[in-house]
Structures are given as C-alpha cells and as structure tokens.
C-alpha atoms as a PDB file:
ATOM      1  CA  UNK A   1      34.736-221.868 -30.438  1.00  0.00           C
ATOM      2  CA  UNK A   2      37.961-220.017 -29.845  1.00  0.00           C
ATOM      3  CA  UNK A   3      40.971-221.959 -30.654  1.00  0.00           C
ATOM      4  CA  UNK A   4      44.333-221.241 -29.442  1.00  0.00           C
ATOM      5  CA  UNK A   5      47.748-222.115 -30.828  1.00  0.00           C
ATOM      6  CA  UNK A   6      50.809-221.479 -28.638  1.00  0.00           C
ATOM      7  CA  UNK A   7      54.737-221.705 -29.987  1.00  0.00           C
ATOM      8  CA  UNK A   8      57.218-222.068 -27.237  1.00  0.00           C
ATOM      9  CA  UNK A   9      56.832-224.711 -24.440  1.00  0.00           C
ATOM     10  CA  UNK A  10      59.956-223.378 -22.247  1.00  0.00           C
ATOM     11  CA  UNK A  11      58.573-221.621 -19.105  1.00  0.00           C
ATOM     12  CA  UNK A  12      57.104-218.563 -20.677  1.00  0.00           C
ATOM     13  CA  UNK A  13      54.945-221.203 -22.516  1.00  0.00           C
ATOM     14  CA  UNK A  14      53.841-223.022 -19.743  1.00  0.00           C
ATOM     15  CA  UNK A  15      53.288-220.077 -17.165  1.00  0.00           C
ATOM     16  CA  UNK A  16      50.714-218.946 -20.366  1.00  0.00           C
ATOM     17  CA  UNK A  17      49.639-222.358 -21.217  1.00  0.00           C
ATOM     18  CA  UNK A  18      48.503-222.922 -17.382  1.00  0.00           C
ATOM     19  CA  UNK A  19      46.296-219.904 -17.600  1.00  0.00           C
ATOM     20  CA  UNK A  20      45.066-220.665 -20.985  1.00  0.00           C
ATOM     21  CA  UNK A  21      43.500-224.301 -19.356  1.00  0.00           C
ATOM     22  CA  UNK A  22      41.970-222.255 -16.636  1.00  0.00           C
ATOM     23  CA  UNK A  23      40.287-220.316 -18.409  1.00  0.00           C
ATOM     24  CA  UNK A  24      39.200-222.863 -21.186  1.00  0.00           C
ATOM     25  CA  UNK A  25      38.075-225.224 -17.949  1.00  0.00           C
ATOM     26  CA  UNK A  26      35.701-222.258 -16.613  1.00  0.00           C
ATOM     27  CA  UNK A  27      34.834-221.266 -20.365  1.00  0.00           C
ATOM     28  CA  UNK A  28      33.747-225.261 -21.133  1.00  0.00           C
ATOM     29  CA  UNK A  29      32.840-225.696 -25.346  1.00  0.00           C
ATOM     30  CA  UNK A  30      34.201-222.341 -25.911  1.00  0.00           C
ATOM     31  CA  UNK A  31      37.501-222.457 -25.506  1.00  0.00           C
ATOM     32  CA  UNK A  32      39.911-224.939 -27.520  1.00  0.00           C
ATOM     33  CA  UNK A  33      43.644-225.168 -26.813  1.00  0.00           C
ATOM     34  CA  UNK A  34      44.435-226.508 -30.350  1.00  0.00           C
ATOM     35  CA  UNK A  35      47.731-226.899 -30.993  1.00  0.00           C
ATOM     36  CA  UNK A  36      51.409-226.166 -29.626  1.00  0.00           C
ATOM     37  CA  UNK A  37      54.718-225.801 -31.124  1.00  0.00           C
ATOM     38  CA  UNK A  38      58.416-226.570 -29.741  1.00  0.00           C
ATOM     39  CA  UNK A  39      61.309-228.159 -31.539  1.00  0.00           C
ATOM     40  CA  UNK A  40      61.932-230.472 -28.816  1.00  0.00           C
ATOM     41  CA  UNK A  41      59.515-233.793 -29.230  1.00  0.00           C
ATOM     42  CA  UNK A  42      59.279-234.424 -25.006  1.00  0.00           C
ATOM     43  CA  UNK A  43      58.023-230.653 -24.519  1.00  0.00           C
ATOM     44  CA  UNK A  44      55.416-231.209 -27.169  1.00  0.00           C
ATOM     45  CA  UNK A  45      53.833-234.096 -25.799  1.00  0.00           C
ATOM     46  CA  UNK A  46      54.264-232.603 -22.248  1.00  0.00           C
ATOM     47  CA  UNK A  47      51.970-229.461 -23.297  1.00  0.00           C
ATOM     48  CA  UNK A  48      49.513-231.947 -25.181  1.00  0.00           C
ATOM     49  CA  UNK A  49      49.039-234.521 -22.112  1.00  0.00           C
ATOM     50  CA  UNK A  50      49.427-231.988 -18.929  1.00  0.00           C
ATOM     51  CA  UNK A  51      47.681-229.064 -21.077  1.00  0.00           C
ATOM     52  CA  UNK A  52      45.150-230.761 -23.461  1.00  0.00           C
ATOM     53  CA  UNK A  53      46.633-229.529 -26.813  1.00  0.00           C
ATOM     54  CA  UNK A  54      45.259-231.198 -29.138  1.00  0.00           C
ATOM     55  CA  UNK A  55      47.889-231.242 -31.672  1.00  0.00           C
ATOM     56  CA  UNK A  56      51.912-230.576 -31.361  1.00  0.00           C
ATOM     57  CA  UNK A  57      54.034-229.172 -34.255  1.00  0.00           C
ATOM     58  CA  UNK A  58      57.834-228.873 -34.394  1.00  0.00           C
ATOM     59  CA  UNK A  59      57.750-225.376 -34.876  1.00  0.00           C
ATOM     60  CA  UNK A  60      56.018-222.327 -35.740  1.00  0.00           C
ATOM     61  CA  UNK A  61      55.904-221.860 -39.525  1.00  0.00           C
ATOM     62  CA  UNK A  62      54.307-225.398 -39.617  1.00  0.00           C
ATOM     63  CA  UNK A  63      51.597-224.750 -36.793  1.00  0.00           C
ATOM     64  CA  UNK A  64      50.607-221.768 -38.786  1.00  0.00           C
ATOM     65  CA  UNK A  65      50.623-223.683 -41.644  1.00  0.00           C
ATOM     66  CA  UNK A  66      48.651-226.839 -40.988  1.00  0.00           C
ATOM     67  CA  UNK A  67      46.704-225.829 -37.884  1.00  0.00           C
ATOM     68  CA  UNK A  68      42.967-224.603 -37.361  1.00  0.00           C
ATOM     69  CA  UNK A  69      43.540-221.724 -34.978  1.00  0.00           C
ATOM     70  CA  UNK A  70      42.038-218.432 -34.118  1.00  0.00           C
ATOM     71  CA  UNK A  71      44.495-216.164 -31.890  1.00  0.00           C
ATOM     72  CA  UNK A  72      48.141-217.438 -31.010  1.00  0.00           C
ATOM     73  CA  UNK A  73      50.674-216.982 -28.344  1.00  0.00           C
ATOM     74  CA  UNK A  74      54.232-216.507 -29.131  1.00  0.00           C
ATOM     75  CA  UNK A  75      56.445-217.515 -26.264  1.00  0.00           C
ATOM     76  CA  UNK A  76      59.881-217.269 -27.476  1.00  0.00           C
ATOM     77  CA  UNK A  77      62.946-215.435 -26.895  1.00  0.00           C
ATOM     78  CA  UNK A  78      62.519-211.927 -28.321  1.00  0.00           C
ATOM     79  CA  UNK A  79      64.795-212.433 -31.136  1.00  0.00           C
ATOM     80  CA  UNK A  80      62.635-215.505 -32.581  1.00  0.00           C
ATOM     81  CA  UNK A  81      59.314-213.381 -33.028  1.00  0.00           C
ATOM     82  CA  UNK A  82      59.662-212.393 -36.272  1.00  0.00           C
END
C-alpha cells in the first residue's frame, strides 16, 4: 500500500489531488490518499469528503509529523517549499 500525503488544497492541490483519486480508483487496495494539509479548516474537509483523505492536518510540519505516509505532494507557492 502506497500512501500519499498532499500539503496545499488551493487549485494546484486539487488539479493533483483529482488525479491522485483516479489513479488510486483504477489502482483499488494499492493506493491510499492518507492525509492532506491546508491552514484553512473548510479546504481540509473539502479534500477529505470530495477526495477521500483520510486524515486533514493544519499544515505541513504536523502532517509530516503525525501522519503514516509514503511519498508527498507539495502544492504551495514556491516560496513555502522549504
């Protein structure tokens, strides 16, 4: 099982995110989308109901913290990647 974490849920986030579901849908048990990470609390549970995250974080040091993932997607602005 491959699970994903994603930080960002503006529209770089979702424009990933959407592809991410595909390709978890046609890659069933083998693909989880695990957990997402935005400060704002209405993007977060947008990602986990429309997306199937399974868990939300408000923001990136505490995803990588806390959650059980195995690759990640940063989808910020440029200056927030490090």
């Amino acid at each position: 099982m491959l699970r994903i974490g994603l930080i960002g849920a503006g529209m770089i986030g979702a424009t990933h995110a959407a592809v991410l579901q595909q390709i978890a849908a046609g890659l069933a048990g083998r693909i989880e989308l695990s957990a997402v990470a935005d400060p704002l609390p209405d993007r977060r549970r947008f990602f986990q109901e429309f997306y199937g995250f399974r868990r939300s974080y408000a923001g990136g040091d505490e995803l990588l913290r806390e959650a059980e993932i195995d690759a990640l997607f940063v989808c910020t602005p440029t200056h927030d990647h490090a």
